[in-house]
Structures are given as C-alpha cells and as structure tokens.
Protein backbone atom coordinates (compact mmCIF):
# COMPACT_ATOMS: atom_id res chain seq x y z
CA UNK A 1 7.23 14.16 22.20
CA UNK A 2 6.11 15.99 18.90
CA UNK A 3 8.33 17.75 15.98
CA UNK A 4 6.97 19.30 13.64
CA UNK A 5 8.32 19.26 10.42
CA UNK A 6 10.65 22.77 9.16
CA UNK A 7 9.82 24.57 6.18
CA UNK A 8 13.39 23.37 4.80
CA UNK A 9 12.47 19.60 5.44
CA UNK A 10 9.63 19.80 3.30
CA UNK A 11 11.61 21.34 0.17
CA UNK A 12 14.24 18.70 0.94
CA UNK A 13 11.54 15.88 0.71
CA UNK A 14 10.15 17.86 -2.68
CA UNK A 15 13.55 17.94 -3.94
CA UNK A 16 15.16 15.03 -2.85
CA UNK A 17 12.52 12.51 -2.10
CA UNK A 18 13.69 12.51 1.71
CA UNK A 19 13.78 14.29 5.09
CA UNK A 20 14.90 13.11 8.28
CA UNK A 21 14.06 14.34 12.05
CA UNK A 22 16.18 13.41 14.71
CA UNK A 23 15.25 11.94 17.71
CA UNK A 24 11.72 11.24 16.71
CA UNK A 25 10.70 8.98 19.47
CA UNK A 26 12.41 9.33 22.55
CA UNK A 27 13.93 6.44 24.63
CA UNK A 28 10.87 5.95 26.55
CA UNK A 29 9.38 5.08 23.67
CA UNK A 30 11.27 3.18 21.99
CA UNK A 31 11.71 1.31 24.88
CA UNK A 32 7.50 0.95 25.02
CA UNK A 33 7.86 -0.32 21.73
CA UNK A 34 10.80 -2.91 21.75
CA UNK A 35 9.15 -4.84 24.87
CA UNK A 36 5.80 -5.11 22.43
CA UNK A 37 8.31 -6.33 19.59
CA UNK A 38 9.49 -8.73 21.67
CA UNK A 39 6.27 -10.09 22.83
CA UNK A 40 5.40 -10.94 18.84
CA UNK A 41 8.01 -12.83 16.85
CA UNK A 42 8.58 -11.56 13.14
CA UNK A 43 7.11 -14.29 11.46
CA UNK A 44 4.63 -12.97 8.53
CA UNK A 45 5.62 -13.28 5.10
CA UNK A 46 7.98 -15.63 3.17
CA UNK A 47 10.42 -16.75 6.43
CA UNK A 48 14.19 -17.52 5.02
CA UNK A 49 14.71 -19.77 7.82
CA UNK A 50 13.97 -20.76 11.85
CA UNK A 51 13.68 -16.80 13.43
CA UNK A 52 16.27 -15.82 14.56
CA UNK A 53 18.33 -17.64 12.38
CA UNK A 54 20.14 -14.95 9.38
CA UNK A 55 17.76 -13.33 8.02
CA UNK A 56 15.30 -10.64 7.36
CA UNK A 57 12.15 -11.31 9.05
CA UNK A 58 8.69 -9.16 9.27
CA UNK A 59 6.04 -8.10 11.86
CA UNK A 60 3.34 -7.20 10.22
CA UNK A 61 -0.54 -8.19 9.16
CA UNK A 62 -2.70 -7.20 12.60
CA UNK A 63 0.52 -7.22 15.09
CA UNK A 64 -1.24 -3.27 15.83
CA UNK A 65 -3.78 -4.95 17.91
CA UNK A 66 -1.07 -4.52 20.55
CA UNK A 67 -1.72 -0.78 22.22
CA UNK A 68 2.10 -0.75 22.94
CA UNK A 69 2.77 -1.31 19.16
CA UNK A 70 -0.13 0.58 17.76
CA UNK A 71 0.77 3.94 19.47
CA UNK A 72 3.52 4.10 16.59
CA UNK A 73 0.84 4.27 13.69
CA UNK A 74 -0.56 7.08 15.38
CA UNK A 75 2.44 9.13 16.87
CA UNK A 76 1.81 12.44 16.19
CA UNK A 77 4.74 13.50 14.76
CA UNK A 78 5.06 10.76 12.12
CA UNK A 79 1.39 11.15 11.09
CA UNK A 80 1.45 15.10 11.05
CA UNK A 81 4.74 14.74 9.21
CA UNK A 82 3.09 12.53 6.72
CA UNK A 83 -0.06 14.78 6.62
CA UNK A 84 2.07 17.85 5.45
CA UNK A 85 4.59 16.03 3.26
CA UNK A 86 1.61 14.43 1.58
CA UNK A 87 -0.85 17.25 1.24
CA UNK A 88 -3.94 15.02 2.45
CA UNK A 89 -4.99 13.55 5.59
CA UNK A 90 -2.49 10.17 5.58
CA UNK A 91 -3.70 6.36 5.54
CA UNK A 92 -1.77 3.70 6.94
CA UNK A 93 -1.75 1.26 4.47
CA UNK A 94 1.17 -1.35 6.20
CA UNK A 95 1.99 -1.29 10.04
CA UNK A 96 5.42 -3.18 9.33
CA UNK A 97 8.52 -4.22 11.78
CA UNK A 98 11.34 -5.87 10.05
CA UNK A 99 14.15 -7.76 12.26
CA UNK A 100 17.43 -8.12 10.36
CA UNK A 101 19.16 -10.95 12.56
CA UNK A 102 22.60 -11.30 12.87
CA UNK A 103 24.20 -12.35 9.82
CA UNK A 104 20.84 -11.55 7.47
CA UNK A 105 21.50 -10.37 3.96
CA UNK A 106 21.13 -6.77 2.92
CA UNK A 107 18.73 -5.85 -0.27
CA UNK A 108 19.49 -4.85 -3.75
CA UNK A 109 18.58 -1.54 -4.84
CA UNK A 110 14.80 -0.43 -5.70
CA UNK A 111 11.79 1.54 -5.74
CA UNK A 112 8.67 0.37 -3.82
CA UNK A 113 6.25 1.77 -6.33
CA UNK A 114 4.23 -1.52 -6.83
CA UNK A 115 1.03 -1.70 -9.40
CA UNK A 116 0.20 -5.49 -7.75
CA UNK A 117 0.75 -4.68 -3.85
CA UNK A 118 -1.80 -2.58 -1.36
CA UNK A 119 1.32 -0.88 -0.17
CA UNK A 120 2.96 0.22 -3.66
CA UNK A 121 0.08 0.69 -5.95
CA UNK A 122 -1.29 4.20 -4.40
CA UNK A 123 -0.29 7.00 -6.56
CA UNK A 124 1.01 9.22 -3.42
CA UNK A 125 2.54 7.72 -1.05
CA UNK A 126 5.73 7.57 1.83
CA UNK A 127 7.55 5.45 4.42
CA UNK A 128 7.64 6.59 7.52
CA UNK A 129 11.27 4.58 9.12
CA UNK A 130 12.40 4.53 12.36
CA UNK A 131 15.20 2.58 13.54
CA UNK A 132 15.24 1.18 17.05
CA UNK A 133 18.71 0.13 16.52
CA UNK A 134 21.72 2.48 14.87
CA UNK A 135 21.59 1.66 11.26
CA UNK A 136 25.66 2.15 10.69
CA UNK A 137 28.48 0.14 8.71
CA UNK A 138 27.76 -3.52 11.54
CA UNK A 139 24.37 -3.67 11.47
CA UNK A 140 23.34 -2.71 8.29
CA UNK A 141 23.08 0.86 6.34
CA UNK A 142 19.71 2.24 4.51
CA UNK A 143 21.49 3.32 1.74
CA UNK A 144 19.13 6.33 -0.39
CA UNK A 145 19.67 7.95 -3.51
CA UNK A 146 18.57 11.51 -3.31
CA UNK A 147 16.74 12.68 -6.24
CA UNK A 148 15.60 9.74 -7.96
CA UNK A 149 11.70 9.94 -6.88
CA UNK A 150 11.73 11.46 -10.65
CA UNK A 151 8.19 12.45 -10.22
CA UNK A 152 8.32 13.59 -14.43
CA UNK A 153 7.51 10.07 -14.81
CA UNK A 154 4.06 10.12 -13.93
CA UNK A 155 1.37 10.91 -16.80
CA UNK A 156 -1.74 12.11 -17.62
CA UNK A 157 -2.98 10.63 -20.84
CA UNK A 158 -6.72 11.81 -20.00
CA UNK A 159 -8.27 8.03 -19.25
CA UNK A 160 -10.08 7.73 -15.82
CA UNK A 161 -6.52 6.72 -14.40
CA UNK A 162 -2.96 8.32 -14.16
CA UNK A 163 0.45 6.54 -15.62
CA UNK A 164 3.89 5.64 -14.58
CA UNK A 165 6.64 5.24 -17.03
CA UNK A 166 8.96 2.71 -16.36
CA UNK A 167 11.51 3.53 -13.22
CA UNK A 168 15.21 4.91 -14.02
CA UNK A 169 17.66 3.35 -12.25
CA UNK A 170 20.29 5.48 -10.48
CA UNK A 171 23.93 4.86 -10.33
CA UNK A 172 25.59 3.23 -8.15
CA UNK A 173 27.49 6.16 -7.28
CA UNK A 174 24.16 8.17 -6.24
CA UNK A 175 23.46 6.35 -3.09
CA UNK A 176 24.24 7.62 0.54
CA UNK A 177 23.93 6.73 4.13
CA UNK A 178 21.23 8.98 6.01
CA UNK A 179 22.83 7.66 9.13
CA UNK A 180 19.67 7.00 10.86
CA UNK A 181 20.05 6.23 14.32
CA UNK A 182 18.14 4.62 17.27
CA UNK A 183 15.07 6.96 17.15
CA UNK A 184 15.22 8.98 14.06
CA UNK A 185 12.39 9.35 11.84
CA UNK A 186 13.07 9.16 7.95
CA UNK A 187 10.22 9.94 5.58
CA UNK A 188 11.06 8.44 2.37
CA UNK A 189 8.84 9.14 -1.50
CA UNK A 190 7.65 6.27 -2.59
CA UNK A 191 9.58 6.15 -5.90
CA UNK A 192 13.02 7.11 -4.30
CA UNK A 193 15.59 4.22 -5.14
CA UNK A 194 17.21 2.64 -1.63
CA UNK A 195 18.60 -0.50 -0.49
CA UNK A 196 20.30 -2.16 2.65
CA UNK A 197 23.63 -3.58 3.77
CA UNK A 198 24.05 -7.08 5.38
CA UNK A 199 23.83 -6.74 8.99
CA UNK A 200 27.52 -8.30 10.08
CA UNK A 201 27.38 -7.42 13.67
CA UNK A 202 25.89 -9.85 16.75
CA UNK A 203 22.68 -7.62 17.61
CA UNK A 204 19.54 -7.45 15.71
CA UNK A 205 19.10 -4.61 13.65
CA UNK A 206 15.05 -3.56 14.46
CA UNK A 207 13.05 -0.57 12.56
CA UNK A 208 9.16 0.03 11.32
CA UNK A 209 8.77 0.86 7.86
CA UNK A 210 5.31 2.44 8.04
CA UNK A 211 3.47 3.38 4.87
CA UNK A 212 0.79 6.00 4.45
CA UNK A 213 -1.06 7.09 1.39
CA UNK A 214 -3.04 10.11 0.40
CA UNK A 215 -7.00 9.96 1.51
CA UNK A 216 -7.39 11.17 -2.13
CA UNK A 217 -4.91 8.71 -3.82
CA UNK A 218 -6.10 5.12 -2.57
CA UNK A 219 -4.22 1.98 -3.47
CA UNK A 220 -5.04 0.57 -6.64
CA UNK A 221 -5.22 -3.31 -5.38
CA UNK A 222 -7.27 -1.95 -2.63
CA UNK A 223 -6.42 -1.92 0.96
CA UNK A 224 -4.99 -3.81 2.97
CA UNK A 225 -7.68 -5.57 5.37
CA UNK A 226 -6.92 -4.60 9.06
CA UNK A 227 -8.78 -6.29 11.65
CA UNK A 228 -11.30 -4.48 14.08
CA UNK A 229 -9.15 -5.23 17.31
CA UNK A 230 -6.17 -3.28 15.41
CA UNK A 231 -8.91 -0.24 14.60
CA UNK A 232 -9.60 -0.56 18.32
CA UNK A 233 -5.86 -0.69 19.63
CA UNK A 234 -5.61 2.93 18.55
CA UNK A 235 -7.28 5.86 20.30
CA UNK A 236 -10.56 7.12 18.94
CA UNK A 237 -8.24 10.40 17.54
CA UNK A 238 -5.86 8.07 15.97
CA UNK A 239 -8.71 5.43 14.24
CA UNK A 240 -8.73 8.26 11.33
CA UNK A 241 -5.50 6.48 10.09
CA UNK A 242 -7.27 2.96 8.80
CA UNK A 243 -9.08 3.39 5.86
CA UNK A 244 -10.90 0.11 6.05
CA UNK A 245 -10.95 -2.48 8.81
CA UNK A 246 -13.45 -5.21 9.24
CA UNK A 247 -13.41 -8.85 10.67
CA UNK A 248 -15.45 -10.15 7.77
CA UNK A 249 -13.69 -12.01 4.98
CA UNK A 250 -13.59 -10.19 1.51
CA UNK A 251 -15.62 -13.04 -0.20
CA UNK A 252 -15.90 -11.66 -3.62
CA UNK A 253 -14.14 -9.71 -6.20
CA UNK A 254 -15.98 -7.86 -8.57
CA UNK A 255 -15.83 -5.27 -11.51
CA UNK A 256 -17.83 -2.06 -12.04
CA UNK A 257 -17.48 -2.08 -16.09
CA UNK A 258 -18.12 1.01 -17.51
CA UNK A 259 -19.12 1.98 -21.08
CA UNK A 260 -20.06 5.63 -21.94
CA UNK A 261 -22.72 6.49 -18.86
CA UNK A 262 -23.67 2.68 -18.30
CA UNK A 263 -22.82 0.02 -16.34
CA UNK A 264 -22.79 -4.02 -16.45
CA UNK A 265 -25.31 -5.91 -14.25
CA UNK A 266 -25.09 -9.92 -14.49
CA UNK A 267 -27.73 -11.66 -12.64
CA UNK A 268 -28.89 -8.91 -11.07
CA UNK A 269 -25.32 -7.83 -9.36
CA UNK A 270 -21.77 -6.19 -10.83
CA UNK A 271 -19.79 -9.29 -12.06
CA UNK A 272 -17.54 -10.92 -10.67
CA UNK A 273 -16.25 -14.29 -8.36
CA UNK A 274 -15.09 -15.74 -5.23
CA UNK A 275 -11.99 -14.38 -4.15
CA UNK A 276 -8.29 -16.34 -4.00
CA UNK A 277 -5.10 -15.44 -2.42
CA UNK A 278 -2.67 -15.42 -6.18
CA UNK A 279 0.43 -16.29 -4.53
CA UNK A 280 2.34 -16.07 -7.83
CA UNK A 281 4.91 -13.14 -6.00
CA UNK A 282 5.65 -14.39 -2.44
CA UNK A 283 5.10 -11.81 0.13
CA UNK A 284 2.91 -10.57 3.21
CA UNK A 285 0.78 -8.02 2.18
CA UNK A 286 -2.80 -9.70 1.41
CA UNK A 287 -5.38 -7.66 -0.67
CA UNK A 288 -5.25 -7.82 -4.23
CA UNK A 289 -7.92 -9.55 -5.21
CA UNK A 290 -7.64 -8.51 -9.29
CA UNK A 291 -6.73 -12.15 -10.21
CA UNK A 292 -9.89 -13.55 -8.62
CA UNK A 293 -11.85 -10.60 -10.50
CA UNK A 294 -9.63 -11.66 -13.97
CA UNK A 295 -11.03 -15.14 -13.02
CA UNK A 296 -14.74 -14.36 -12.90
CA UNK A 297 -15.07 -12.30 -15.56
CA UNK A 298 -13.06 -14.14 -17.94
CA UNK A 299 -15.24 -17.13 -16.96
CA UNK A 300 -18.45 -15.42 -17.30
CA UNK A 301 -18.19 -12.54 -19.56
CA UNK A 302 -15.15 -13.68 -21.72
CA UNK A 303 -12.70 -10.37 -21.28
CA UNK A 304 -9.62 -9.69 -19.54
CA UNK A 305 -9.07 -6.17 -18.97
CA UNK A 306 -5.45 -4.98 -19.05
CA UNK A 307 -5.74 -3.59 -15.27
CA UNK A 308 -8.39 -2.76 -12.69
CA UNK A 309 -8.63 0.21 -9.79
CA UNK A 310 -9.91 0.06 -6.55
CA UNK A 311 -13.16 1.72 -5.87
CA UNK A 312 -14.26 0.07 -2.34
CA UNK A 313 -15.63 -2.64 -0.03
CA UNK A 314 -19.02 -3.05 0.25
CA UNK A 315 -21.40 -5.55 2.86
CA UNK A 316 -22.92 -8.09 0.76
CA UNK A 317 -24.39 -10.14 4.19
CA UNK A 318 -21.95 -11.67 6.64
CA UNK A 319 -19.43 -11.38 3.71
CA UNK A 320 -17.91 -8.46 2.09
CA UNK A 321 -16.95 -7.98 -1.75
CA UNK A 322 -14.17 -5.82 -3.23
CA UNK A 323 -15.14 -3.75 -5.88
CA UNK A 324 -12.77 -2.34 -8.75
CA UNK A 325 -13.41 -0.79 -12.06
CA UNK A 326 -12.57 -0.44 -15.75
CA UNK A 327 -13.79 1.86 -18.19
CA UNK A 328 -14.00 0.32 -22.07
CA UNK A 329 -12.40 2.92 -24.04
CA UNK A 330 -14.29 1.89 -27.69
CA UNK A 331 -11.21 -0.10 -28.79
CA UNK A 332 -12.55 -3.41 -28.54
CA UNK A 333 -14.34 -5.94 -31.18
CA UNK A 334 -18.28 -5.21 -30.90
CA UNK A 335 -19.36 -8.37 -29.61
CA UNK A 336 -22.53 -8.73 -27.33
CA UNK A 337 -21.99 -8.79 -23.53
CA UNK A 338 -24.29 -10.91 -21.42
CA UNK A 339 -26.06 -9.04 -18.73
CA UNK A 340 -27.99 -5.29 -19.09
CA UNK A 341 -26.06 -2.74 -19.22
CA UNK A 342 -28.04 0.34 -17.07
CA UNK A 343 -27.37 3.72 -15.93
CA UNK A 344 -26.86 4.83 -12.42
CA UNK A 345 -30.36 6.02 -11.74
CA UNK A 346 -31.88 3.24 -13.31
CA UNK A 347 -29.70 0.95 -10.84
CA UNK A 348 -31.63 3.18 -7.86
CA UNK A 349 -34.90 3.11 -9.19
CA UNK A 350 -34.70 -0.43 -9.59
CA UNK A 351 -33.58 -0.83 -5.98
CA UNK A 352 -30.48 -2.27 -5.95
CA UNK A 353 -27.95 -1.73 -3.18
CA UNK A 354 -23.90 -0.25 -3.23
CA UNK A 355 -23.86 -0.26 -6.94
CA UNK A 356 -24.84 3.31 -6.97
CA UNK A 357 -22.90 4.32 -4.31
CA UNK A 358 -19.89 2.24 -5.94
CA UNK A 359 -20.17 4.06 -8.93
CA UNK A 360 -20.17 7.22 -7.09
CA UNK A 361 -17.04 6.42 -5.47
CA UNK A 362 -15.50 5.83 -9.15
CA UNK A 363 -16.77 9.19 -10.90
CA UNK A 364 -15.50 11.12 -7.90
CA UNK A 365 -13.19 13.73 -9.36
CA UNK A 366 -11.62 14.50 -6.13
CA UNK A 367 -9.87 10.88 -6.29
CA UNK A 368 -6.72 10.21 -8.19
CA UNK A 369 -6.36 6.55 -8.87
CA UNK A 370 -3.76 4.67 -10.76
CA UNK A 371 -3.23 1.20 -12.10
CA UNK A 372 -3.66 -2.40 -10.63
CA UNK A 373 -2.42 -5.52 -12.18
CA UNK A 374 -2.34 -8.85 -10.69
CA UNK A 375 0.87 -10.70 -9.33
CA UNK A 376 1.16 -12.66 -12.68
CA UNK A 377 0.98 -9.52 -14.76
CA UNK A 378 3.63 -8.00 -12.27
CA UNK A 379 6.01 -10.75 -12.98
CA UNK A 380 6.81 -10.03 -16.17
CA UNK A 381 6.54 -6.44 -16.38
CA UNK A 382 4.48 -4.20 -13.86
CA UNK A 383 4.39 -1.44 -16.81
CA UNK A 384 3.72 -3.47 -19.38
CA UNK A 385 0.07 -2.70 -19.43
C-alpha cells in the first residue's frame, strides 16, 4: 500500500506541526510487523521494571536487523511522506517501538527538540507514529498541541551554526487527541509539544515512533551508530535511509578547531580522546560522544568550548573516530595553543588523511547544522549555551 501525501496535509503540517493519513499500513502489515515485535522483547533503555510489568518499555538500538521489522523504516509511504514534508531526502536517525503495558504511566507534556541526543539535536526533523493498537481514552491517548512547533524561534545570528530560543510551553487547554488508530500514520514537527495518557486498559498499547532528519540538517551529536546487519535488513532501494552504519566501534572523539582559515593539528592528528558512554541523562540512544571530546581537549589543550557540531565519521584502522567542530570566534584570552595550526592545503600537501575531507564536510554551505552539548550541559539547561 502507498498514500501519498495531499496538498492540504502538507499546509496542515506547515501550519500546525501535524498531519495524519489513515490507514497507513494495512492489516497485513501490521500483522507482519507485530509477529517481529513479538519475537524481540522491549528491553533497551532505562527498564522501570520486569517487561511486562507497568510500564513503558522500548525496542530500539539494531532491533531493524529483523527484515519483518525493517520493512517499516523503509515503507514507502512514511519515507515519501517524510521526504516531502521535509524538503530533503529523509534519514532515519531512531528505528523505535515503544510497548506501554497494562497499567504503564502516561508522559508529561514536551518537545523532543534535544541539543544532547542523536534523535533531537538535528535542526529539521519529524516522527513518523504509527499505532498498532487504537490509541483512545483505555489504552492511552497521544495528546498534540497544534501550533506550537513555533518555528520563529529558530535564529540566525551569522556564526557557522543556527539557534533555538528557549521552547514556549502551551496551555494546557491547547492539547487534543488525533485519535490515531491501529494503522494510522501521524507525522509530527519536531518542536510540536505532545504527551501521553496512562494506558488503564488490559492490552498493550504498541506503536513506532520513527525519526527522520533532513540529508542537509544532520544531528548535531552525530548519528546514531546502526549496525551493518540493520543496513542489510533493508532492500538495496531502502539502504538510502541510514546515514551511517558500521560494525566498528567509534573509538575516538575528536575536534576540528577552527580559527580564521586554519586548523589545529596535535601530534600530527585533530585533537581529541578515547570515547565514553556519559550516562549523566539515562536513556537509549548512544552517540554523543561531545563529553569524551570535552575530556580530551580539556586535558590536552586546556579549553572547553561551549558546544560542538557533528561533521562525520572517519576510518582511523579497525577503529573509527567521530569528528565535530568549533569555530573560535576572537573572544577568547590570547594564550598559545600547543600543536600547529595549518591550512587545508597544507594538511594535503603534507599527506595527511580525512582531515581535509573533514574540513570539507564543515565549510559545506549546503549543510545547516545546529548545536551539541553534552548530557551534563543538558541537565541544567540545554539553551544555556
């Protein structure tokens, strides 16, 4: 089954932050689907209790190496929906199944706009729901409030990176019930404000909450790191949707430091440290590796920059590193930094390896980046920086 998205969804999702198309998926599969599902328990992430005791559970990190799970990421009408509500080609940047069991607790209200999280910190990007159970007044409502995307918020102040002021709550009184049921498809803005009822009935209360981001606008943290068998689960048409995949471990973090048309080399490579997992926000979604870059350089070159962007993963041997980058704006004390600073031709003529084509990747004018901050940053206030 395809549907292709009407003219009048679109404006809805421009003016309200949502659309929704009916019957998305058809029984067959959703059926398909709910056998895989059942086949995997939900247990990534921080796990309230013994599944499937109340609770909210998730499916998530490389569960698409199933084919009967995977087809989802790739359904044409949820990525050709995404593709035209997004302007770009889209990037699946979670594959994620959440089981609300009977008796789990419902969610306060929020926006999933995230500076420390591979999911949230892309500066364009959607959910693609779909319920495989009814999401009415038993199970558990998605409760939306139409409108409050409030895309005015995001700036241009004319640095390398775009801005997000501070999210505006919405009244209480602004929510609604998109009453999504078994099969529908809701495509949801990033920054629109939603949140979830308790599920009080006896039956689970199933749905994937899919995100995609623009090619052009990748996450900030970086992405998150699917393996090769879930690039292979999909069909060679479908593999466009993974922007990186790779069985080798991210081993380092490191920072492309940029001042005026020069860049830092320390011992002969971009600085920067063995990576760490931060834990300091609980949750599933493994890939920011700013803290470990915060660690290396603080260590080595005595800074801290206020946030980092993604620029790309690069082979360094059986190992890969993460690369971000930060461009000194002139506002700092004039101190001497070890290492030689060097230009990008000089880096080729003197052979190095992805440094040049790192830096590439971070003067492209065709990408829009934002902000990334660690989890500790996050936690005390995500804009603060």
């Amino acid at each position: 089954m395809f549907r292709a998205l009407a003219e009048e969804q679109r404006a809805q999702f421009a003016r309200d932050g949502f659309t929704t198309i009916r019957g998305a998926l058809d029984e067959r599969e959703i059926e398909r689907f709910e056998r895989a599902f059942y086949r995997h328990p939900p247990l990534d992430g921080p796990v309230p209790g013994v599944y499937p005791a109340p609770g909210r559970y998730t499916l998530a990190k490389s569960c698409m190496a199933d084919p009967d799970l995977a087809f989802v990421a790739e359904h044409p009408t949820i990525v050709d929906g995404a593709r035209a509500l997004l302007d770009d080609d889209p990037m699946l940047t979670a594959f994620v199944i959440y089981d609300r069991t009977p008796g789990g607790p419902g969610i306060p209200a929020h926006n999933d706009y995230k500076r420390w999280r591979p999911v949230g910190s892309s500066m364009k990007w959607l959910f693609t729901i779909v319920a495989l159970d009814d999401f009415d007044a038993e199970t558990g409502q998605l409760f939306i409030a139409p409108g409050s995307h409030r895309l005015d918020r995001i700036r241009d102040r004319g640095g390398p990176v775009l801005e997000i002021d501070p999210a505006v709550r919405p009244d209480n009184e602004a929510f609604i019930d998109p009453e999504i049921r078994r099969g529908d498809l809701l495509f949801m803005d990033m920054h629109l404000w939603h949140k979830a009822a308790p599920n009080v009935s006896d039956k689970h209360r199933i749905g994937f909450f899919n995100k995609y981001a623009a090619r052009r606008h990748p996450p900030a943290t970086g992405y998150f790191q699917f393996s090769d068998a879930a690039y292979e689960a999909l069909s060679p048409d479908g593999r466009d949707v993974v922007a990186f995949h790779s069985d080798k471990r991210i081993a380092n973090a490191r920072l492309l430091l940029q001042n005026d048309d020069r860049f830092l080399l320390l011992d002969d490579a971009l600085p920067g440290g063995p990576t760490f997992h931060e834990r300091a926000i609980p949750d599933w979604d493994l890939g920011n590796y700013i803290a470990s870059a915060h660690a290396a350089t603080r260590e080595r070159l005595k800074i801290e920059v206020p946030w980092m962007t993604y620029v790309g993963d690069f082979d360094e041997g059986d190992e890969l590193a993460r690369v971000y980058a930060y461009e000194l704006n002139g506002h700092g004390f004039p101190v001497r930094y070890d290492g030689e600073w060097l230009q990008r031709d000089e880096l080729v003529e003197r052979g190095f390896g992805y440094e040049a084509e790192a830096i590439d990747r971070w003067l492209d004018p065709d990408i829009v980046r934002g902000k990334g901050i660690s989890q500790a940053q996050a936690r005390v206030d995500q804009y603060a920086y």
